[in-house]
Protein backbone atom coordinates (compact mmCIF):
# COMPACT_ATOMS: atom_id res chain seq x y z
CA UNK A 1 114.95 105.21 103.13
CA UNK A 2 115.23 108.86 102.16
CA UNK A 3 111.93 108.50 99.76
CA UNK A 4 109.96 106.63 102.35
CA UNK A 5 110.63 109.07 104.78
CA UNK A 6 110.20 112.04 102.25
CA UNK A 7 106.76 110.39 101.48
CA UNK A 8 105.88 109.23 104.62
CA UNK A 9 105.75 105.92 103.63
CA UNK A 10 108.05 104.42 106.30
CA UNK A 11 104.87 102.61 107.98
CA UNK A 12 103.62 101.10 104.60
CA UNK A 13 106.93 99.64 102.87
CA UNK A 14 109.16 97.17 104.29
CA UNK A 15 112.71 97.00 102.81
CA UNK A 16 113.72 93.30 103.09
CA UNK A 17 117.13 93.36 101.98
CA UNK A 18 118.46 91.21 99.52
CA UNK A 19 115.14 90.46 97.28
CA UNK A 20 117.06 88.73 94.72
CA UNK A 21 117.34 85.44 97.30
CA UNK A 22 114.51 85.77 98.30
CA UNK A 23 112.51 85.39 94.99
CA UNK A 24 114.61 82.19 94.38
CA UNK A 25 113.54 80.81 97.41
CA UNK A 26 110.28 81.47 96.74
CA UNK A 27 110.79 79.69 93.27
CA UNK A 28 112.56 76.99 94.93
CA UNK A 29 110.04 76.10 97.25
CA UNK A 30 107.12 76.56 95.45
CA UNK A 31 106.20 73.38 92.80
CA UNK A 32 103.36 74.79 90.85
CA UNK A 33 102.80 78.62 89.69
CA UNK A 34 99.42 80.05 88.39
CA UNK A 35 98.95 83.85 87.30
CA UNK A 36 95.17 84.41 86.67
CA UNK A 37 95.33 88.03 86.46
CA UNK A 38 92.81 90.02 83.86
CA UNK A 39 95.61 92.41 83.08
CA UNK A 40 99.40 91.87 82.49
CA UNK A 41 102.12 93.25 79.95
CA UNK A 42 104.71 90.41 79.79
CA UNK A 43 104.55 88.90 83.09
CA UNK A 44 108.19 88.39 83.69
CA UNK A 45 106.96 86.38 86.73
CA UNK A 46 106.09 83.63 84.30
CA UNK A 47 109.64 83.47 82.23
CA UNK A 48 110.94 83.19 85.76
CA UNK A 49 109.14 80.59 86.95
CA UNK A 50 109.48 78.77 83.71
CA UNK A 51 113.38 79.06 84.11
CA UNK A 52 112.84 78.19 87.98
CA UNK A 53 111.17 74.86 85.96
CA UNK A 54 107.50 75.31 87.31
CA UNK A 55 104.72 73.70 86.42
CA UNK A 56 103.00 77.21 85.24
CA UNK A 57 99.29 77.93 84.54
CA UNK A 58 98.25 81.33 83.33
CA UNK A 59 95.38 83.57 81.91
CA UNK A 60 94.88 84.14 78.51
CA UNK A 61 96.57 86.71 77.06
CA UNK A 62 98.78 88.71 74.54
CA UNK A 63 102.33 87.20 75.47
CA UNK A 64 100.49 83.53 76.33
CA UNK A 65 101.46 81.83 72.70
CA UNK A 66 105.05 82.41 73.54
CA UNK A 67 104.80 80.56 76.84
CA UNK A 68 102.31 78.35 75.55
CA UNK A 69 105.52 77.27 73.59
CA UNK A 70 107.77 77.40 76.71
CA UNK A 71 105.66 74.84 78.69
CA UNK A 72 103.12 77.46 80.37
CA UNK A 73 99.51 75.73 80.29
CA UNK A 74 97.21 78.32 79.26
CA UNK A 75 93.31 78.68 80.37
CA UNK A 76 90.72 81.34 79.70
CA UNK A 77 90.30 84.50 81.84
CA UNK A 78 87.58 83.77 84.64
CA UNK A 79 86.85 80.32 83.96
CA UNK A 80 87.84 78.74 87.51
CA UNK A 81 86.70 75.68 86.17
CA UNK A 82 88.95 75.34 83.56
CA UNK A 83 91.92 76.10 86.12
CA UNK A 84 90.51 73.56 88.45
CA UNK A 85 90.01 70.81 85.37
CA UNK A 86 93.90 71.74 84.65
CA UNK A 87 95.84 72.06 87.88
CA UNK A 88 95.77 67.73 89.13
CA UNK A 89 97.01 67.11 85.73
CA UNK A 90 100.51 68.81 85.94
């Protein structure tokens, strides 16, 4: 709280407590994932919800041979069509 105030970000953040539950719930309740961002490093969001056993789709990208191998369906960057041609099949 001591940096929000300091920054006077106290309006713009919300603390939510325990994020860690949270997430999981998130996970839990969620049966598909899909992460069509243009720019990522590793995307830990994806090894989670591959451990959380998603169905996962994602963009194209550096790390996407390793999930490739991990389950993670992979489609280009941009191509909404290939996403939508993918998604009623998992």
């Amino acid at each position: 709280m001591r940096y929000l105030r300091l920054y006077q970000l106290e309006d713009l953040v919300e603390l939510i407590g325990d994020i860690l539950r949270y997430v999981i719930k998130l996970y839990l309740d969620s049966c598909i994932f899909i992460l069509q961002t243009r720019a990522k490093s590793f995307g830990i969001v994806i090894a989670e919800a591959l451990a959380m056993e998603l169905k996962v789709i994602i963009a194209e990208d550096a790390c996407t041979d390793l999930f490739e191998k991990l389950g993670a369906t992979v489609v280009p960057k941009d191509d909404i069509d290939a996403l939508a041609i993918r998604w009623p099949k998992l």
